[in-house]
Protein backbone atom coordinates (compact mmCIF):
# COMPACT_ATOMS: atom_id res chain seq x y z
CA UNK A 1 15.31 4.31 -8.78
CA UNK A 2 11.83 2.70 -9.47
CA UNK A 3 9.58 2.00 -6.50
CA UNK A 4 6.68 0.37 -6.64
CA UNK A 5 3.81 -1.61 -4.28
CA UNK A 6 1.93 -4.11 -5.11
CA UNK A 7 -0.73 -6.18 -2.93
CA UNK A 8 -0.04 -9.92 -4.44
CA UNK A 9 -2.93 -11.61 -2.31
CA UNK A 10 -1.10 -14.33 -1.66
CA UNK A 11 2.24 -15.18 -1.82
CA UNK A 12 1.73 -18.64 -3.37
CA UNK A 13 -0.70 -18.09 -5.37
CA UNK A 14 0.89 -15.68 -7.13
CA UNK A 15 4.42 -16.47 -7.60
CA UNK A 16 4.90 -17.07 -10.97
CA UNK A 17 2.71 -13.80 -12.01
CA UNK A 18 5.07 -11.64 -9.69
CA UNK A 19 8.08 -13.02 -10.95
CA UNK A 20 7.00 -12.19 -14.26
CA UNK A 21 5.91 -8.37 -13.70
CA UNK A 22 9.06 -8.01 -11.64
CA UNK A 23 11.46 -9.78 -14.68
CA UNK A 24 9.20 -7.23 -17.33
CA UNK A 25 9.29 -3.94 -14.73
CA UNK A 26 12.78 -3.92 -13.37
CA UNK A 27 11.54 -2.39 -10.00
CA UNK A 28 14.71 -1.91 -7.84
CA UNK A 29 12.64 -1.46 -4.58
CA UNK A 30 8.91 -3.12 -4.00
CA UNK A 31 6.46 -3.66 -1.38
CA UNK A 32 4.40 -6.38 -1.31
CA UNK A 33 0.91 -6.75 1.05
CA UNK A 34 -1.31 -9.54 1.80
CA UNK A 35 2.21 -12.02 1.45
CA UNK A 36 -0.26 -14.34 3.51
CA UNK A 37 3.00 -16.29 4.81
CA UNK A 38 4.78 -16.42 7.55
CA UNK A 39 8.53 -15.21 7.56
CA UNK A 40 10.25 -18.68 7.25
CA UNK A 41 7.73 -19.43 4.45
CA UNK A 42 8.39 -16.70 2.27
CA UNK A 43 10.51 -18.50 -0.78
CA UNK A 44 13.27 -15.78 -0.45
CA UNK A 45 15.53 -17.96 -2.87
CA UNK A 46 12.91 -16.61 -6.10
CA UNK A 47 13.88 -12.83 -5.43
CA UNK A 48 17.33 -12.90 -3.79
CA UNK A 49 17.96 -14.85 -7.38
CA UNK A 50 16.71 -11.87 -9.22
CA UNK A 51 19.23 -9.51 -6.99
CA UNK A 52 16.71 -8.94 -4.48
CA UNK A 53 17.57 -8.10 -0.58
CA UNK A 54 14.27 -9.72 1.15
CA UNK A 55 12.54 -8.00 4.07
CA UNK A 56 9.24 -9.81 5.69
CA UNK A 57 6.91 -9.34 8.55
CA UNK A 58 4.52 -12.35 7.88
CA UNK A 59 1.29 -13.72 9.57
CA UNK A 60 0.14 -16.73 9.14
CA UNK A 61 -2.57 -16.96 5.91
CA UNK A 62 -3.45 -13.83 6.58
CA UNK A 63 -1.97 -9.53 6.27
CA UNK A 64 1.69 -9.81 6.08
CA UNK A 65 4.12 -6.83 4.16
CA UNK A 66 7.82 -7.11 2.27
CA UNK A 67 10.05 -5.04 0.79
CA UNK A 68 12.47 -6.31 -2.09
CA UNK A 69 15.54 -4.45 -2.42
CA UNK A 70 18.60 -4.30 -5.01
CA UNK A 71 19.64 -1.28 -3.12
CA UNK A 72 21.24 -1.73 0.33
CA UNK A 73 18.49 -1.77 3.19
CA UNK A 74 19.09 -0.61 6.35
CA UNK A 75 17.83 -0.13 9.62
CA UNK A 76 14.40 -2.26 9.47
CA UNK A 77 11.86 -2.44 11.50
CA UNK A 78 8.69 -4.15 11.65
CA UNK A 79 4.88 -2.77 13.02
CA UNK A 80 3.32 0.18 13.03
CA UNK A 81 4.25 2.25 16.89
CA UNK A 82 1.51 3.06 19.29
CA UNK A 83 -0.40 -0.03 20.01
CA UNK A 84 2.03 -3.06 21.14
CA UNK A 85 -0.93 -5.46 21.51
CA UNK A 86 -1.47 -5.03 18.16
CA UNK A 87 -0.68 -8.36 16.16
CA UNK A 88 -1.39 -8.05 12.75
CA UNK A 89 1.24 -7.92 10.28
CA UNK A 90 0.85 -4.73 8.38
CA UNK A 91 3.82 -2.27 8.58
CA UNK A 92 6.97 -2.57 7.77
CA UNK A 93 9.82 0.21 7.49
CA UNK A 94 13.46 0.28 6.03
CA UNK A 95 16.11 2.95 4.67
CA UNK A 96 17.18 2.52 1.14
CA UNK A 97 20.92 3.91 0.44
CA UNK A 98 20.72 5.47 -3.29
CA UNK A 99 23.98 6.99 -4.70
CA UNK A 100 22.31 10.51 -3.82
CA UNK A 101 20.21 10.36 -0.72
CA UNK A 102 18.66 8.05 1.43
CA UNK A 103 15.06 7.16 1.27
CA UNK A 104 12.74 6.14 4.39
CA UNK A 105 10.12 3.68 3.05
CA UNK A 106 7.08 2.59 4.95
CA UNK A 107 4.80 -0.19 3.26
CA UNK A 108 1.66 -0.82 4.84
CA UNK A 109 -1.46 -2.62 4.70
CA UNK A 110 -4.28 -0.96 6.04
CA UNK A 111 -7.23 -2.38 7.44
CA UNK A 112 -10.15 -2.73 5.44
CA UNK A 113 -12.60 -2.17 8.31
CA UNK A 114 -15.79 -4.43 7.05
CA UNK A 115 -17.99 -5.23 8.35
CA UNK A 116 -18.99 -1.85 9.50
CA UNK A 117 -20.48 -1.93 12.79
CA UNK A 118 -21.94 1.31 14.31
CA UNK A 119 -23.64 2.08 18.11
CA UNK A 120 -26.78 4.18 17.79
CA UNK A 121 -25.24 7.32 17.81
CA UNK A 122 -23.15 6.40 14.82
CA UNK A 123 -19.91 5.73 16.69
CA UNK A 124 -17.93 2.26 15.79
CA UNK A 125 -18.06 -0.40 18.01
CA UNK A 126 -15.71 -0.83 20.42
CA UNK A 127 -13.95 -3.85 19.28
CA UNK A 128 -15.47 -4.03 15.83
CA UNK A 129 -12.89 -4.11 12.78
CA UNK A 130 -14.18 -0.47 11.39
CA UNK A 131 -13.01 0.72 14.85
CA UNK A 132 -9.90 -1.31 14.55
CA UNK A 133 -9.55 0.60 11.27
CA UNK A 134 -9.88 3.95 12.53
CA UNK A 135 -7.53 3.57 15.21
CA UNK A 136 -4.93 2.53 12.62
CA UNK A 137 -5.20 5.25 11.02
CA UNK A 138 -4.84 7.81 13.85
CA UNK A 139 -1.23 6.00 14.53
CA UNK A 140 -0.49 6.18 11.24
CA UNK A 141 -1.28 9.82 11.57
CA UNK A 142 1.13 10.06 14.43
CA UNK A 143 3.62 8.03 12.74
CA UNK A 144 3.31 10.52 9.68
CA UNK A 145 3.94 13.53 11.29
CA UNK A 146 7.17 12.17 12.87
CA UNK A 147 8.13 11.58 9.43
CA UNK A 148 7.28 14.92 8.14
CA UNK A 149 9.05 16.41 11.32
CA UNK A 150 12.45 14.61 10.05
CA UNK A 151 12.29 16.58 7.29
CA UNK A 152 14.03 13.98 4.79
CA UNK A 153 12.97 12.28 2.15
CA UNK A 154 10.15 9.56 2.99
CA UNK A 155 7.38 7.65 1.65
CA UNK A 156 4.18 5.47 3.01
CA UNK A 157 2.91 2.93 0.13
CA UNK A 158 1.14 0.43 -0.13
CA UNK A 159 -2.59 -1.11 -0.27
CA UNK A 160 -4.45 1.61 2.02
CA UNK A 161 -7.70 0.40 1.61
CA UNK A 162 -9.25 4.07 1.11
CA UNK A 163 -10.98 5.23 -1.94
CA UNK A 164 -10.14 9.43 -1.16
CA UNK A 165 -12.92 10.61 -3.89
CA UNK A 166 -16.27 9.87 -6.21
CA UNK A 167 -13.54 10.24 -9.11
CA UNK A 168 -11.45 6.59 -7.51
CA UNK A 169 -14.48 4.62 -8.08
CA UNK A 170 -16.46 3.41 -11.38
CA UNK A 171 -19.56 3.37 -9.46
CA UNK A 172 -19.03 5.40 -6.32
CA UNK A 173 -22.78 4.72 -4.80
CA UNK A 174 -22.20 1.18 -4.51
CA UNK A 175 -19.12 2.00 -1.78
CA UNK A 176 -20.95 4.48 -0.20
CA UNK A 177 -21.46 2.75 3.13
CA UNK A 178 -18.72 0.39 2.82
CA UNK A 179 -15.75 1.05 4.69
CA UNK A 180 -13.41 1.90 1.81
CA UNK A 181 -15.51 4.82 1.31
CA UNK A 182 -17.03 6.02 4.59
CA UNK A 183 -16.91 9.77 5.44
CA UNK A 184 -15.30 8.52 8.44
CA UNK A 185 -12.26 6.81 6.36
CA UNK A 186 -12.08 9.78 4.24
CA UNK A 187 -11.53 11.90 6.73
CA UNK A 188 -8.48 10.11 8.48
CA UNK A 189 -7.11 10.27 4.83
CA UNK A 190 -6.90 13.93 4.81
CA UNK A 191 -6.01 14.31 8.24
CA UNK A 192 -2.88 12.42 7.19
CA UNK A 193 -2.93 13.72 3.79
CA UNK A 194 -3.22 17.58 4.94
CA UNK A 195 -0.28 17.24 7.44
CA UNK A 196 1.79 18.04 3.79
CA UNK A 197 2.27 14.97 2.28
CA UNK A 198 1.59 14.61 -1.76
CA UNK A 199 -0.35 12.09 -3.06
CA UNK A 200 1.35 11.71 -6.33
CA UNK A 201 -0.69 9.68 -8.01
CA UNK A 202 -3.66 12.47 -8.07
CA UNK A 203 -0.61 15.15 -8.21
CA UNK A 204 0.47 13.72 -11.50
CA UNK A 205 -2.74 11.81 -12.82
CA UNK A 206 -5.07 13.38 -12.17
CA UNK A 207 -8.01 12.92 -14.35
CA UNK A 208 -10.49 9.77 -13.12
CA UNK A 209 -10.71 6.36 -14.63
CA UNK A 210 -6.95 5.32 -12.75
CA UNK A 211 -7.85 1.93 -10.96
CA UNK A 212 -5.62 -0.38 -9.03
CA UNK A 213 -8.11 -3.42 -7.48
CA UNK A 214 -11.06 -4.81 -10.01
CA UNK A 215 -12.63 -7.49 -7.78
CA UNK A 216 -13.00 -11.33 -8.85
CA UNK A 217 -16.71 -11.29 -8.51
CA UNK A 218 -19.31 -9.96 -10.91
CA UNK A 219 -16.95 -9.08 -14.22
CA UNK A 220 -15.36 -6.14 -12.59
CA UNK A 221 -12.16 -6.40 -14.56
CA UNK A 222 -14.28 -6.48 -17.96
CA UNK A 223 -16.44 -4.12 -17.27
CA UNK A 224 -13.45 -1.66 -15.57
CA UNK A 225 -15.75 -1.22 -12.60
CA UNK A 226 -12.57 -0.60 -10.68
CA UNK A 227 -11.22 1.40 -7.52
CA UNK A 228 -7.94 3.13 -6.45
CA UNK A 229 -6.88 1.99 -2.60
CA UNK A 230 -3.51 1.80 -3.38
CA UNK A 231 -1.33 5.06 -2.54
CA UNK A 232 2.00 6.25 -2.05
CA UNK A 233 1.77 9.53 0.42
CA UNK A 234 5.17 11.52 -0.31
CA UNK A 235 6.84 14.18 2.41
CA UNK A 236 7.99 17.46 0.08
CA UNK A 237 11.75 16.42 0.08
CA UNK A 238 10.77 13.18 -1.43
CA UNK A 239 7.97 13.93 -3.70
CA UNK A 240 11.00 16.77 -5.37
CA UNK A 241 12.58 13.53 -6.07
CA UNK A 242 9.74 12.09 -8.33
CA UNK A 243 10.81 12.06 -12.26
CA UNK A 244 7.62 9.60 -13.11
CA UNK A 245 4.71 7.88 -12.15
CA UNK A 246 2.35 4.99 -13.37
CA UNK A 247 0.10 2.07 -13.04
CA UNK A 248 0.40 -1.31 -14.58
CA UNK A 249 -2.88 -2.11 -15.05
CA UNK A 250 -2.88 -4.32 -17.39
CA UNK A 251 -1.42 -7.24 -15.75
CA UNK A 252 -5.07 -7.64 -14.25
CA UNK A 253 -6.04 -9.26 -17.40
CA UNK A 254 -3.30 -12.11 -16.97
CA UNK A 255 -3.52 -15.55 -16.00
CA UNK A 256 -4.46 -15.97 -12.28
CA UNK A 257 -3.80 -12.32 -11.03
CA UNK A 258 -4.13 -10.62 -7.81
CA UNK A 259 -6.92 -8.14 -7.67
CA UNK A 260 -4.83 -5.31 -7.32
CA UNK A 261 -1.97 -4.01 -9.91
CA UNK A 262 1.21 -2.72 -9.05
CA UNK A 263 1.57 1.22 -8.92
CA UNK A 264 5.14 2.49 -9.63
CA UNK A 265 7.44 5.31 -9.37
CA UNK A 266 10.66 6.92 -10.77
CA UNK A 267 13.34 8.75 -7.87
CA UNK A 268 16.46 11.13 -8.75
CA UNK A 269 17.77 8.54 -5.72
């Protein structure tokens, strides 16, 4: 089974680009982020034409996750626990049924946290998005160790809007205060990271120069000046599962594309 995740920016501006790289890569399961579309917006009829099964938990122009499925999908469900006031679409959960095992799949947008705003001491401000980010990221913490406790094969992917080292970055100094890159951020990585999860694209790539977002602004796609934020975070049973891994950078260079790529990966599902 190939799994991948891929942060479109924009459902509609991107359609014909994603039908493309999905027609080309043959993914059988993919999450999407920033759909920017509510659920009854979503044109379901491209993918469920391609043999897609089409999952959504939209927002309105803004966040918003999928998951496109020629494997059977079962038991969805839609935000990440811990916080029910929380609005924003950015988690979205579903079993896929190989001819194996099963395979719990979480796709998620993280919060990107800017602008950084700090109290005196250094603390986030109450209220402030790099707070909002923070406390994302200790439920998904929670939310990850339930999923490690299950002990079954299960994955969280998607756009985490974390560069984890100097090595994920062309020119590291330039994030250093940005909230991509904050020792604050870096640390809730591990924390969720250490629990035992692998990070496979550092487990099986591991040298730097691997980039999956090149900003619009300045050149950063000619001059490579990329980052990685986007991450799949493995529990052991599935990451025994993994035959291959990759990113399709390339399809940066293409005719009105999203500023991410799509990473992908090969399952003995």
């Amino acid at each position: 089974m190939k799994l991948a995740t891929f942060n479109i920016n924009g459902i509609k501006a991107r359609i014909k680009a994603l039908g493309d790289w999905l027609d080309e890569a043959q993914p059988d399961v993919v999450v999407l982020q920033e759909i920017k579309s509510v659920d009854e917006g979503f044109p379901r009829e491209m993918f469920e034409e391609r043999g897609y099964q089409v999952e959504t938990h939209g927002q309105k122009s803004f966040n918003g996750v999928a998951i496109l499925s020629k494997l059977p999908l079962e038991d969805v469900t839609r935000g990440l626990p811990g916080d029910e006031s929380d609005e924003q679409a950015r988690w979205i959960e579903a079993t896929v049924v190989g001819d194996r095992t099963a395979l719990r799949i979480c796709g998620l947008y993280l919060p990107n946290g800017n602008p950084v705003e700090l109290e005196a001491d250094g603390t986030p401000v109450a209220g402030g998005k790099y707070a909002y980010k923070l406390a994302w990221m200790a439920r998904l913490k929670t939310r990850a160790e339930a999923l490690l406790a299950a002990e079954e094969p299960a994955v969280m992917l998607g756009d985490y809007n974390i560069i984890p080292q100097e090595e994920d970055a062309a020119n590291p100094e330039k994030w250093r205060e940005d909230a991509l890159f904050r020792p604050e951020s870096r640390a809730a990585w591990r924390a969720v990271v250490n629990l035992g999860f692998t990070e496979i694209i550092r487990t099986r790539m591991p040298a730097p120069g691997h980039y999956t977002f090149w900003d619009y602004q300045a050149g950063a796609w000619n001059k490579n000046d990329g980052i990685r934020i986007d991450h799949m975070l493995m529990t052991p049973q599935c990451a025994d599962l993994v035959t291959d891994c990759g990113i399709d950078a390339g399809i940066r260079g293409r005719e009105k594309p999203s500023d991410h790529v799509p990473v992908w990966v090969d399952l003995a599902l």
